[in-house]
Protein backbone atom coordinates (compact mmCIF):
# COMPACT_ATOMS: atom_id res chain seq x y z
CA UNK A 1 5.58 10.47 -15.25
CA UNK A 2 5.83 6.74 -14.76
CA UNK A 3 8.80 4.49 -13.72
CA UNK A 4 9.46 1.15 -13.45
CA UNK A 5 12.04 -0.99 -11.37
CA UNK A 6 15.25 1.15 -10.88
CA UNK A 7 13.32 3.80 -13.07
CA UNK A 8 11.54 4.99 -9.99
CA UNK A 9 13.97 6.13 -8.46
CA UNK A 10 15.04 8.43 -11.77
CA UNK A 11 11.12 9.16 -11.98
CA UNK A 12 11.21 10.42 -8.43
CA UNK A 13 14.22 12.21 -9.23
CA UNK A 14 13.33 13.87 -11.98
CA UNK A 15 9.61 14.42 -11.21
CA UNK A 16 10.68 16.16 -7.58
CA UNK A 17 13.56 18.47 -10.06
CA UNK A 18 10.98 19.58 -12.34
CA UNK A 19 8.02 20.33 -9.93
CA UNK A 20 4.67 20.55 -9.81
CA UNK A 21 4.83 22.87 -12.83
CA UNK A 22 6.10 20.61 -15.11
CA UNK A 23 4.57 16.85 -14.08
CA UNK A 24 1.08 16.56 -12.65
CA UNK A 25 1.33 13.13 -11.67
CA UNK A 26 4.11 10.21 -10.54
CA UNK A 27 3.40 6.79 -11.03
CA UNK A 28 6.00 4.30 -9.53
CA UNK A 29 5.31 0.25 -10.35
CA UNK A 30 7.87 -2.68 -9.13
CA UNK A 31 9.71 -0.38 -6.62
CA UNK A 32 13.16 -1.18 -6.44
CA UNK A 33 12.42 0.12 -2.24
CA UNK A 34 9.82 -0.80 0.29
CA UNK A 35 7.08 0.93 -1.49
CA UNK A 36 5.01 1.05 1.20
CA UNK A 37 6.66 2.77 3.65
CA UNK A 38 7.73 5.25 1.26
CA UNK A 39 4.56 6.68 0.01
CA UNK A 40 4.39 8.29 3.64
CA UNK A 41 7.68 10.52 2.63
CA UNK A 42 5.39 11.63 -0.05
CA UNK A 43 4.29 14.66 1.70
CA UNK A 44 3.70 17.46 -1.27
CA UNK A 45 1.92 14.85 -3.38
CA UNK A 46 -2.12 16.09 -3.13
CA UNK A 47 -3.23 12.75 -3.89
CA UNK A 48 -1.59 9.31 -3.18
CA UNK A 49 -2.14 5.68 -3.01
CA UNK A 50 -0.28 2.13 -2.40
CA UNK A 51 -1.98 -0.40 -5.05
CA UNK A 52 -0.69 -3.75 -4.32
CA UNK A 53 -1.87 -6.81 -6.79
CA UNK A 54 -1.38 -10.36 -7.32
CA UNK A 55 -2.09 -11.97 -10.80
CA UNK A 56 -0.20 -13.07 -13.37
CA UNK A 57 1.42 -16.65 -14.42
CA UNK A 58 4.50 -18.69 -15.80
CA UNK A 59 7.03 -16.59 -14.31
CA UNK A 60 10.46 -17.54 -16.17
CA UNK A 61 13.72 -16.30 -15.26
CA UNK A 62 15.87 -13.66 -13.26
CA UNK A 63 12.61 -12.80 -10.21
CA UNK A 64 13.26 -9.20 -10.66
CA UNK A 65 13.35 -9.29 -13.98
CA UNK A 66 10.01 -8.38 -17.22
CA UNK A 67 9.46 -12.32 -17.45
CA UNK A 68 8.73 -12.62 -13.40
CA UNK A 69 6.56 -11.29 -11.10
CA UNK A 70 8.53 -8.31 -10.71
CA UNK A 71 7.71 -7.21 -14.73
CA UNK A 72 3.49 -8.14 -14.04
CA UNK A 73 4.12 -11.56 -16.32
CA UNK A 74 0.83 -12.29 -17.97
CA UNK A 75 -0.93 -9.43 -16.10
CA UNK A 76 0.40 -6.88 -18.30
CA UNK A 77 -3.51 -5.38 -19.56
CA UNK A 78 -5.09 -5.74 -16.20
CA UNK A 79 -1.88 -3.37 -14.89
CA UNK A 80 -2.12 -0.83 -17.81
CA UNK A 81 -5.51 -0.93 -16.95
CA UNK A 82 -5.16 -0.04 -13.40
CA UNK A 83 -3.15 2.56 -13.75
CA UNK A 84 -4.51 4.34 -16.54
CA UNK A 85 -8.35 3.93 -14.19
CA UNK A 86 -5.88 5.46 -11.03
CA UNK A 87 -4.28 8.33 -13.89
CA UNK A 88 -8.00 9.00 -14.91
CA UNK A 89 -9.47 9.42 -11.50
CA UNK A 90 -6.98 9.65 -8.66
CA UNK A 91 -8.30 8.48 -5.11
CA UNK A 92 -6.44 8.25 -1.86
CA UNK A 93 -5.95 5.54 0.47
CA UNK A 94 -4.83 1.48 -0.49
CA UNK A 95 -5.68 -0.75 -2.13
């Protein structure tokens, strides 16, 4: 399950009400809270990790908004990429 912006916290949500069962995997991108700190509250996830980046370019508009920083602006493949690499083979720890 993935969620984006305010959709992390109905990812969360709604990967925590279905269980382990039904979702093998939560990935959370442009937090709307401090992401870091909350990966710690984390505790039944198996496997976890805070993946900060920097790219991107020519952000336009609202900053929390898909044409800023906060929607990976011009970084979009290298972010697919990333997660789909962290989906494929999970590893703990930052990044």
């Amino acid at each position: 399950m993935i969620g984006t912006s305010r959709g992390t916290v109905s990812a969360a949500a709604a990967s925590i009400a279905l269980g382990a069962s039904a979702v093998s995997g939560l990935v959370l991108t442009s937090s709307v809270t401090d992401a870091a700190k909350r990966i710690d509250l984390m505790t039944s996830a198996p496997v976890k990790k805070f993946i900060e980046v920097e790219g991107g370019s020519n952000p336009t508009g609202n900053p929390c908004g898909a044409t800023h920083w906060h929607g990976y602006i011009n970084y979009e493949p290298e972010m697919v990429k990333i997660i789909t690499d962290w989906i494929k083979h999970p590893t703990k720890g930052t990044k």
